[in-house]
Protein backbone atom coordinates (compact mmCIF):
# COMPACT_ATOMS: atom_id res chain seq x y z
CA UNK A 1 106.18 -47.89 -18.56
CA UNK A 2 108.36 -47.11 -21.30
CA UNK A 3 109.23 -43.08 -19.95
CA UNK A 4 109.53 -45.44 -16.26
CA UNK A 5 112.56 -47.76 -17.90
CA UNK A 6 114.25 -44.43 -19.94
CA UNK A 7 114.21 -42.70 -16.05
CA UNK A 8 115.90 -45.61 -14.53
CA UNK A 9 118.51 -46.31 -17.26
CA UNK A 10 119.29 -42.22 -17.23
CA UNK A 11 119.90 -42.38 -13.43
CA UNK A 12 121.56 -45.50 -13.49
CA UNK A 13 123.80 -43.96 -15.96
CA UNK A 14 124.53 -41.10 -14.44
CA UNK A 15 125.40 -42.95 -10.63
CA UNK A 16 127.99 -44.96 -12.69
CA UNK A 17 129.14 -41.41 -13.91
CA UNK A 18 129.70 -40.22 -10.11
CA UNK A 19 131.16 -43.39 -9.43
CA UNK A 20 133.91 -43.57 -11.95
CA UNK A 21 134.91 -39.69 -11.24
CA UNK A 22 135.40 -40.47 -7.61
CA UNK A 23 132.58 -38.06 -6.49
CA UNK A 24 130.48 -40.25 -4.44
CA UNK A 25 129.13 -37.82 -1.71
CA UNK A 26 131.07 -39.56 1.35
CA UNK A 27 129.87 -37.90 5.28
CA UNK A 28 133.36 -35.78 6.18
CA UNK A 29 132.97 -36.92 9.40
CA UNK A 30 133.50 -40.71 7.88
CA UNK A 31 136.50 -39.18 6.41
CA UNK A 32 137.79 -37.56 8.79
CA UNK A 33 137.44 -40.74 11.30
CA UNK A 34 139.35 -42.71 8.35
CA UNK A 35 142.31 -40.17 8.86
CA UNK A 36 141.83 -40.68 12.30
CA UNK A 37 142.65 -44.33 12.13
CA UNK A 38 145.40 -44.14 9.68
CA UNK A 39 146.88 -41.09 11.67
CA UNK A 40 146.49 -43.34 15.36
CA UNK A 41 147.91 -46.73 13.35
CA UNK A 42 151.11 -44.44 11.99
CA UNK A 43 152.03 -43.15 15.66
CA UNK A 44 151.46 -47.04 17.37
CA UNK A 45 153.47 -48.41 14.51
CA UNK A 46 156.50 -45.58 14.84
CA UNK A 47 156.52 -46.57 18.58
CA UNK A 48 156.84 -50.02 18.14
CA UNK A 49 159.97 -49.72 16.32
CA UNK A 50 161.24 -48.40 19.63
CA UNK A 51 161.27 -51.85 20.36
CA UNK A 52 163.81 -53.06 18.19
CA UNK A 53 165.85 -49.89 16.84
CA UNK A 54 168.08 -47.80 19.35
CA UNK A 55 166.70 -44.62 19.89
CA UNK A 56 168.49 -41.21 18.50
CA UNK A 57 167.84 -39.02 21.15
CA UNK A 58 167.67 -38.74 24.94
CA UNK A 59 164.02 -38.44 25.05
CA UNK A 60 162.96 -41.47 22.26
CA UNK A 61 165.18 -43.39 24.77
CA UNK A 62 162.46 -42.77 27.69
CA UNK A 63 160.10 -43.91 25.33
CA UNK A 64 161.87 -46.79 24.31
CA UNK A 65 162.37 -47.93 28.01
CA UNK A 66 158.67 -47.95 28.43
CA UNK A 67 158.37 -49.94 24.99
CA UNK A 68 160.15 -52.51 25.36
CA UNK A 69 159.14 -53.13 28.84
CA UNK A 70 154.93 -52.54 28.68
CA UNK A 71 155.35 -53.94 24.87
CA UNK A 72 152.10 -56.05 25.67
CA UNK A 73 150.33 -52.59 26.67
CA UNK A 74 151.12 -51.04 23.53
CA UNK A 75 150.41 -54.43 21.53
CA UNK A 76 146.68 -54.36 22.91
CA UNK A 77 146.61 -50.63 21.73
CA UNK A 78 147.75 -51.35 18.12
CA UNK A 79 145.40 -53.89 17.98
CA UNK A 80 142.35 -51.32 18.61
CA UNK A 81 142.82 -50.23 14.82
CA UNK A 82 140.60 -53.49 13.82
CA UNK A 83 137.72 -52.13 15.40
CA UNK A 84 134.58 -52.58 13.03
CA UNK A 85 134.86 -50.76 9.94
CA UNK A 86 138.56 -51.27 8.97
CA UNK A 87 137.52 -52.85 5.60
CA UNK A 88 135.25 -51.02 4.47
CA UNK A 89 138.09 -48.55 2.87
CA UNK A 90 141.53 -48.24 1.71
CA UNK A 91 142.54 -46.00 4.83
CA UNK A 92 141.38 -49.15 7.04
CA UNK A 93 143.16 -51.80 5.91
CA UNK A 94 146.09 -49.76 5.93
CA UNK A 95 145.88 -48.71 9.18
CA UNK A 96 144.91 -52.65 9.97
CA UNK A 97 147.86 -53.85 8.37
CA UNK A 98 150.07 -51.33 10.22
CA UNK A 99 148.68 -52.45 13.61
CA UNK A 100 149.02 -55.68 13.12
CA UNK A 101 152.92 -55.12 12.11
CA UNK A 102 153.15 -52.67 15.70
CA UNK A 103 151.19 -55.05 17.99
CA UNK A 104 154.08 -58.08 16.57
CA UNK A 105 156.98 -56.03 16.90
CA UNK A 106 155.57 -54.58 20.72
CA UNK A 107 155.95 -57.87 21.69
CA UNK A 108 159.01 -59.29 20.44
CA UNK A 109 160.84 -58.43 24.02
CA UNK A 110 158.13 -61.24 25.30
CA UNK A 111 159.26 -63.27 22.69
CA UNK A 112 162.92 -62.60 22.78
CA UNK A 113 162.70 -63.19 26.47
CA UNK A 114 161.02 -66.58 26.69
CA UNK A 115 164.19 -68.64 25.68
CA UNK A 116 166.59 -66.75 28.17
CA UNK A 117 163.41 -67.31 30.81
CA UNK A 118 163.70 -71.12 29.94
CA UNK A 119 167.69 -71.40 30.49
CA UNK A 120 168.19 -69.01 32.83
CA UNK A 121 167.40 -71.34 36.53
CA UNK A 122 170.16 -73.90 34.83
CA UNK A 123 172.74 -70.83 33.99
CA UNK A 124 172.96 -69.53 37.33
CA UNK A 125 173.02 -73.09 39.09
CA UNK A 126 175.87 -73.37 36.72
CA UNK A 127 177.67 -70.03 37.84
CA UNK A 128 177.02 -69.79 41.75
CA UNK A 129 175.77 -73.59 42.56
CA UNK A 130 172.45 -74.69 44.19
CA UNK A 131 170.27 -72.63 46.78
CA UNK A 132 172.12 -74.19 49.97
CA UNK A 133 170.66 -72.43 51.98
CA UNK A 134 167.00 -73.45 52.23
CA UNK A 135 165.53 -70.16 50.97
CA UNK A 136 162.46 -71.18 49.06
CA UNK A 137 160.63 -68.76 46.31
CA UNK A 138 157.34 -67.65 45.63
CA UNK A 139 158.93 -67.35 42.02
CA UNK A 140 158.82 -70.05 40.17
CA UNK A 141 159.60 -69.16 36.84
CA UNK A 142 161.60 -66.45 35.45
CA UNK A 143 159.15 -65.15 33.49
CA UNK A 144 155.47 -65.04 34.44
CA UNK A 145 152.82 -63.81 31.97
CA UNK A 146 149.91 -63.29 34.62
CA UNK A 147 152.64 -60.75 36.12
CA UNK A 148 152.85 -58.97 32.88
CA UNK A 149 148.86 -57.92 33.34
CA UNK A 150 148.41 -58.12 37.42
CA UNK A 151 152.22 -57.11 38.42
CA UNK A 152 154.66 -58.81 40.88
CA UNK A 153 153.51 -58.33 44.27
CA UNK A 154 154.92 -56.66 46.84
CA UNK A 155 154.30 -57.61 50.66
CA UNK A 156 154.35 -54.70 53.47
CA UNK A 157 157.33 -53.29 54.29
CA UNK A 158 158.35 -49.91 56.29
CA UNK A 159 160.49 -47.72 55.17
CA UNK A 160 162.51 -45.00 57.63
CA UNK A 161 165.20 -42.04 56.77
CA UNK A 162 168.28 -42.05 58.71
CA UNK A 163 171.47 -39.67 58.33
CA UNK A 164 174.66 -42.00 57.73
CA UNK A 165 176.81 -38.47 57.50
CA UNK A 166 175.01 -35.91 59.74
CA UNK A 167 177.74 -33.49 58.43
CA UNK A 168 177.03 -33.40 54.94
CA UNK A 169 173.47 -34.42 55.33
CA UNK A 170 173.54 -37.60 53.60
CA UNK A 171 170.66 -40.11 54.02
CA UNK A 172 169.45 -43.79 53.48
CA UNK A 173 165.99 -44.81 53.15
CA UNK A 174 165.75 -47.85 55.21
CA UNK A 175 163.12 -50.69 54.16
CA UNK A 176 162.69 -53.82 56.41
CA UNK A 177 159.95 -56.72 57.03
CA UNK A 178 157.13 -55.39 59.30
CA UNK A 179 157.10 -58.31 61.54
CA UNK A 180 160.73 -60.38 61.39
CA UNK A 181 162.85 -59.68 64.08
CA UNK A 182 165.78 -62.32 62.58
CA UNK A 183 168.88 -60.46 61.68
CA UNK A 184 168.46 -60.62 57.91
CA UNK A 185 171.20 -60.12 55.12
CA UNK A 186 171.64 -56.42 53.89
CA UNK A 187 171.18 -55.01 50.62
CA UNK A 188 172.75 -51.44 50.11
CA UNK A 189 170.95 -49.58 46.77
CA UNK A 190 172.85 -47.20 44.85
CA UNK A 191 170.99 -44.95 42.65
CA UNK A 192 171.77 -43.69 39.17
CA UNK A 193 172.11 -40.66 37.59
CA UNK A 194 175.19 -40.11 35.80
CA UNK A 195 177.16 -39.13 39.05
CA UNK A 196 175.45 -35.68 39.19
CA UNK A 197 171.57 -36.43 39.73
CA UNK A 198 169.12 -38.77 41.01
CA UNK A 199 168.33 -40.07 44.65
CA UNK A 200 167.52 -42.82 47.39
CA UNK A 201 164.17 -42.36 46.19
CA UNK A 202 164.60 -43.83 42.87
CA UNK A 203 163.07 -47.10 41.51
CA UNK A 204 161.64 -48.11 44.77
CA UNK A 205 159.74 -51.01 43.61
CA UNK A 206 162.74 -53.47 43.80
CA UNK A 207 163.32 -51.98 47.34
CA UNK A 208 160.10 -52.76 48.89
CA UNK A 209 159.79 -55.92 46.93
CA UNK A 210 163.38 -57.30 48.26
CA UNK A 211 162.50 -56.40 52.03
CA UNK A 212 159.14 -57.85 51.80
CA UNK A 213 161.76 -61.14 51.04
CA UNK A 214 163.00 -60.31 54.15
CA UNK A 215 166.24 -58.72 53.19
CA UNK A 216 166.96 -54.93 55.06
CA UNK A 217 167.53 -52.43 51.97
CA UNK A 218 169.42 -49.16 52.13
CA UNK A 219 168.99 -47.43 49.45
CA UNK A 220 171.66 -44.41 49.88
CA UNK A 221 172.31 -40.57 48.79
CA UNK A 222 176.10 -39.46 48.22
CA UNK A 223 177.77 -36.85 46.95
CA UNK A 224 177.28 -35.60 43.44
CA UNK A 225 179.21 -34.17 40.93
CA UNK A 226 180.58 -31.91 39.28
CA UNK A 227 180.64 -30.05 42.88
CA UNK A 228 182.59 -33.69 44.52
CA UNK A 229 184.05 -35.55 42.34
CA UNK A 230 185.52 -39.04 42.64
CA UNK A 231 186.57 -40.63 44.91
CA UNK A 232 183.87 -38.55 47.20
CA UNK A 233 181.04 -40.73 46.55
CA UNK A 234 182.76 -44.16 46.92
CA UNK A 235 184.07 -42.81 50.21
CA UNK A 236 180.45 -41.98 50.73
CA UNK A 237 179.54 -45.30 50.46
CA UNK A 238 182.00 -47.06 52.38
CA UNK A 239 180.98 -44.44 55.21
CA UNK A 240 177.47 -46.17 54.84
CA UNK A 241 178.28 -49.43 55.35
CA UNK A 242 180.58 -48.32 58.54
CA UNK A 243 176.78 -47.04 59.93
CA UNK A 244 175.35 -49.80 59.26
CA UNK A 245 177.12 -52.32 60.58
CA UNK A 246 177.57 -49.72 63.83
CA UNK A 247 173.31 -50.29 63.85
CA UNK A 248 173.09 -53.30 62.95
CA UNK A 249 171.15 -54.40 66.14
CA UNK A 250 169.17 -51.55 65.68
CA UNK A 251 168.39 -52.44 62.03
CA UNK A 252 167.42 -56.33 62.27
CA UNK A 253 170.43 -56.65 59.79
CA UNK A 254 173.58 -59.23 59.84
CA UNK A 255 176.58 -56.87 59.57
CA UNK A 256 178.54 -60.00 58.19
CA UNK A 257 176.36 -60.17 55.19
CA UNK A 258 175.75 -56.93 52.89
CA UNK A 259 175.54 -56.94 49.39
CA UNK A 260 176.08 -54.36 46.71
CA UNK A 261 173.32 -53.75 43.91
CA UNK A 262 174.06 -50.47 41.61
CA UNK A 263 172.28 -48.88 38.30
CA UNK A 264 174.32 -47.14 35.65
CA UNK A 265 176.86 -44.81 37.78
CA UNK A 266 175.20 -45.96 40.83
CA UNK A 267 176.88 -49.55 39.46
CA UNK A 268 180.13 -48.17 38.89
CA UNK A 269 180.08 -47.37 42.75
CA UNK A 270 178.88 -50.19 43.77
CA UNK A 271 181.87 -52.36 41.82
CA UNK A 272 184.08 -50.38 42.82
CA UNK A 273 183.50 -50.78 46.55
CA UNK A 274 182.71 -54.25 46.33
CA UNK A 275 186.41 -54.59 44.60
CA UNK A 276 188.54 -52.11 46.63
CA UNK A 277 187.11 -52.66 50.13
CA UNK A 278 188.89 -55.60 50.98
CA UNK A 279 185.76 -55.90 53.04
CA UNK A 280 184.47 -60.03 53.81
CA UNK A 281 181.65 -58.82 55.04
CA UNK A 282 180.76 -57.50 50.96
CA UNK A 283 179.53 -61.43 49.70
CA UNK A 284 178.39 -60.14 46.78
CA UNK A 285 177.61 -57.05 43.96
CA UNK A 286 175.26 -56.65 41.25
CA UNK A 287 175.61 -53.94 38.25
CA UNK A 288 172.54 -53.01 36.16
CA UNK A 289 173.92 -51.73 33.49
CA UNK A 290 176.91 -49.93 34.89
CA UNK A 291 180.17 -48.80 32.97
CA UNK A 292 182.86 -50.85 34.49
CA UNK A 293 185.98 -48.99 32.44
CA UNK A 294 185.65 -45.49 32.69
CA UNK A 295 189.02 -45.00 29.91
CA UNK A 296 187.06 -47.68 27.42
CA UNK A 297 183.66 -45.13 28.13
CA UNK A 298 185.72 -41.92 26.78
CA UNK A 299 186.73 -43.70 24.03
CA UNK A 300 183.40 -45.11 22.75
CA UNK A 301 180.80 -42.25 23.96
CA UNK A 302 177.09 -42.28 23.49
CA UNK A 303 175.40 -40.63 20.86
CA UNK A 304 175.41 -36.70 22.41
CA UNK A 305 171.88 -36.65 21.53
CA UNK A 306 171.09 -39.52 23.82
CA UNK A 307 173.95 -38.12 26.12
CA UNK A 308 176.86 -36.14 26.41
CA UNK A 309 178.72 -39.17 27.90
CA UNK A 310 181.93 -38.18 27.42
CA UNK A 311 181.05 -34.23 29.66
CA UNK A 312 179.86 -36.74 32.19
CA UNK A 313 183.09 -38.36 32.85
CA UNK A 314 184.86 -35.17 32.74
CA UNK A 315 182.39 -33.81 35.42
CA UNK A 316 183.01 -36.92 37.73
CA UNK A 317 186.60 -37.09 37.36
CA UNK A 318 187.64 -33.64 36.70
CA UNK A 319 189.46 -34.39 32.81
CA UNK A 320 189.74 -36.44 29.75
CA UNK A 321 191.76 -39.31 30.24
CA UNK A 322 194.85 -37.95 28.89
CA UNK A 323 195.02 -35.55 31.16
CA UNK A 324 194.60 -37.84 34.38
CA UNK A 325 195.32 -41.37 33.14
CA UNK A 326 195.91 -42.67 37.05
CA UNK A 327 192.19 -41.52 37.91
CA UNK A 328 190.28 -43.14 35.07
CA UNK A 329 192.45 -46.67 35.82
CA UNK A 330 191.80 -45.84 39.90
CA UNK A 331 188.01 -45.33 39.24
CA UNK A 332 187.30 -48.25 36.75
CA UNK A 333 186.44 -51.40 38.34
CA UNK A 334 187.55 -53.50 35.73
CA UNK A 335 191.36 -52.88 36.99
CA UNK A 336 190.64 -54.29 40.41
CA UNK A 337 189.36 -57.68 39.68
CA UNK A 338 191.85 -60.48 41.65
CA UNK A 339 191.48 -63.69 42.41
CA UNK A 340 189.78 -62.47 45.66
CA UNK A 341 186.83 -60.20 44.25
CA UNK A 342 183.36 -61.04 45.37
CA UNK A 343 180.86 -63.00 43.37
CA UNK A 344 179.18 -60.47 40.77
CA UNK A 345 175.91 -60.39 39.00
CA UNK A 346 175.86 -58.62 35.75
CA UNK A 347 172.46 -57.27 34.01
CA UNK A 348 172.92 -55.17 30.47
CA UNK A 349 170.67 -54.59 27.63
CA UNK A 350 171.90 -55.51 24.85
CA UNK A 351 170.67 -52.37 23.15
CA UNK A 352 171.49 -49.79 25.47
CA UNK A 353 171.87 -46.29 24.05
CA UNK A 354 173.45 -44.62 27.07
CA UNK A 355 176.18 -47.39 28.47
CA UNK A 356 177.40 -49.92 26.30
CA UNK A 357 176.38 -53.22 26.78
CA UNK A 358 180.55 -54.24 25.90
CA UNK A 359 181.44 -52.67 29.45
CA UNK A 360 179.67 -55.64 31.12
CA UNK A 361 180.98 -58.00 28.33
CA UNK A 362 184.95 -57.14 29.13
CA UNK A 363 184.18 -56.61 32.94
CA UNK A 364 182.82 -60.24 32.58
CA UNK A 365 185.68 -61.86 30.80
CA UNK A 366 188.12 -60.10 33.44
CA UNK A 367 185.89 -62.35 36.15
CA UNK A 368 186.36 -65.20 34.42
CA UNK A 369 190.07 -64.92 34.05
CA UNK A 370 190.72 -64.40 37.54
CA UNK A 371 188.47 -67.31 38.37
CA UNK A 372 185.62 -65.03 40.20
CA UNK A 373 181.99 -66.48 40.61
CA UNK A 374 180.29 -64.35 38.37
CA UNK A 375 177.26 -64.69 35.91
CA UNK A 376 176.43 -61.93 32.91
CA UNK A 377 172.25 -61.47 31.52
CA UNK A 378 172.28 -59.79 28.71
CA UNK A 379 168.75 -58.79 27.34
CA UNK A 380 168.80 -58.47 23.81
CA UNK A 381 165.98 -56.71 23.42
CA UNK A 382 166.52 -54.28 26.47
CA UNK A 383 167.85 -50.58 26.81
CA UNK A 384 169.38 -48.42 29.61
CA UNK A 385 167.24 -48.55 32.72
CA UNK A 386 165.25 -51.72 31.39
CA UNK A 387 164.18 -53.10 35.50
CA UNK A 388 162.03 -49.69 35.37
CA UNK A 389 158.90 -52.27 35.67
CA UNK A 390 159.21 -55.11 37.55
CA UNK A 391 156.49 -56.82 36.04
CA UNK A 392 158.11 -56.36 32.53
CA UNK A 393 159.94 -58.90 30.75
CA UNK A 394 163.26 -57.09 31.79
CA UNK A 395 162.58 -56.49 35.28
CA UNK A 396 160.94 -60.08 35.71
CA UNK A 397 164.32 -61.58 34.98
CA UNK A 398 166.52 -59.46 36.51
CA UNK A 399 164.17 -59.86 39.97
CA UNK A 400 164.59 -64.00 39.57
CA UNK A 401 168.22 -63.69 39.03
CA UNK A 402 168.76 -60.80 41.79
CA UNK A 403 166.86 -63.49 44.29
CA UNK A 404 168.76 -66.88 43.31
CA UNK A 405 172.10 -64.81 43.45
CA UNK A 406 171.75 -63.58 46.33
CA UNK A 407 169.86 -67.24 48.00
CA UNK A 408 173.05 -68.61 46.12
CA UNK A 409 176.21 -66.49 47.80
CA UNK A 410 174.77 -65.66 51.24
């Protein structure tokens, strides 16, 4: 009994011996599963800050667009790091504690968004008046969290391809109601791309979704730069809306009711046909996130990693703007706000890396000093191309406020 007790007190002894020099025999695939954790809680958490920090480069900003507008996606993935076994080590509750930071700051676009989501019916009552014209909404809130998870839905539509410019091959993508044969409002869709890129194919969703509304959508392809340079593309799109209106019958479209709705460049274009025109049948334009004075763009330029903003401009309108002062006044929209421009809807991200969210801001206060029915969203939390998902709390808003503008003006 007595050689028993010595055994157990010398092995005792000598597991408090491993213990206290950290040589406990651990499985290395435990370890390495540890790492794993820590390693897959570092990357969710350096995402999430996507969601609150501007991004450096052109490429973190594609990442930070989806971000900010799938944060709840990316929450639920953080949150896998409390899986069982997170504290039973050091490495867990790290990696716990980092996920639970990430899966907060993925969602603080929900968050930021629910306040704008609960003023937002009042604001644009305030800037364009009631719905007067009987148009009711499946809609009825801003911001829907069951939308967030399921998506917005999007009735059948067909879409067609038509040439508007046989001569320089230039098309529309035409999307109407299956079954309506009421001549409905048109909405022409100008597509991004800094002036040089992109297509009628971009972004479709909001497309299908506003023709399923019943609204005919063009969505149009024009002349690029640096090959045609401005004004080719606005002449482009005034060309459009000649064909148009020549097939309206055709089209199931009123020809005395088109609207405007641009992103980025695309938005430039659309402003500046909406403003120089001197068209009634234009009621109204919508920028997402467009630069609205071309001379203010050159002068505050994007970070060149995100984009060479500044090589842009030059591409479009052929110099800097000491070289052709006339052009960059001619080609901002800003400078041809009157009394008589056409109501405008404004949509910026607060945030946004590639356009600066103070080109809306002064085209806004230009509208209201001329007295022009206008309303400005600005989403804090939102970056360049932030209506990439509709179902996002971005594109949720800007659909509401896209459907009571245009329910408002038409």
């Amino acid at each position: 009994m007595t050689r028993t007790n010595a055994n157990l007190r010398k092995e005792g002894q000598r597991f408090l011996s491993i213990k206290a020099s950290g040589a406990v025999n651990i499985n290395p695939k435990t370890i390495f599963l540890r790492y794993l954790r820590v390693a897959y809680a570092a990357l969710v958490f350096v995402l999430s800050l996507l969601a609150i920090f501007e991004a450096p480069t052109h490429l973190l900003w594609m990442a930070a667009v989806g971000v900010t507008e799938y944060g709840h996606l990316l929450a639920v993935l953080a949150l896998l790091v409390l899986l069982p076994g997170w504290r039973h080590s050091a490495a867990g509750r790290v990696s716990a504690g980092l996920g639970l930071v990430a899966a907060f700051l993925a969602l603080t676009p929900i968050l930021c968004a629910l306040p704008i989501s609960r003023s937002l019916p009042q604001q644009l009552e305030i800037a364009f008046g009631k719905n007067g014209h009987g148009v009711t909404f499946e809609r009825r809130r801003p911001l829907d969290f069951s939308d967030l998870l399921v998506g917005i839905e999007r009735p059948a539509i067909e879409s067609t391809t038509h040439f508007y410019i046989e001569s320089e091959a230039l098309t529309l993508d035409l999307y109407r109601p299956t079954s309506d044969v009421t001549p409905r409002p048109c909405v022409v869709v100008i597509h991004g791309g800094a002036w040089q890129g992109g297509d009628s194919t971009e972004l479709p969703d909001l497309n299908g979704y506003l023709a399923g509304k019943g609204y005919v959508v063009a969505s149009l392809n024009y002349r690029l730069a640096p090959n045609f340079r401005y004004p080719a593309p606005v002449e482009d799109i005034k060309q459009a809306i000649v064909y148009l209106k020549a097939h309206a019958t055709e089209f199931r479209m009123d020809p005395a009711r088109i609207f405007l709705l641009g992103r980025s460049a695309g938005a430039q274009l659309a402003l500046q046909v909406a403003y120089t025109a001197s068209d009634p049948a234009i009621r109204g334009v919508i920028s997402l996130y467009g630069p609205a004075d071309l001379a203010y763009g050159y002068a505050h330029p994007a970070r060149r990693l995100v984009i060479d903003s500044r090589g842009v401009l030059e591409d479009f309108l052929g110099g800097n703007p000491r070289e052709l002062p006339e052009i960059y006044r001619s080609a901002s929209p800003i400078q041809h706000v009157d009394a008589f421009t056409p109501p405008t809807l404004l949509v910026h991200g607060g945030r946004d890396e590639l356009v600066s969210p103070e080109q809306s801001r002064r085209l806004a206060a230009r509208l209201r000093e001329n007295g022009v029915s206008y309303f400005y969203l600005e989403l804090p939390w939102a970056t360049h191309g932030c209506d990439f998902n509709l179902s996002g709390p971005s594109g949720q808003l800007v659909v509401y406020a896209i459907e009571r503008f245009f329910a408002a003006v038409k």
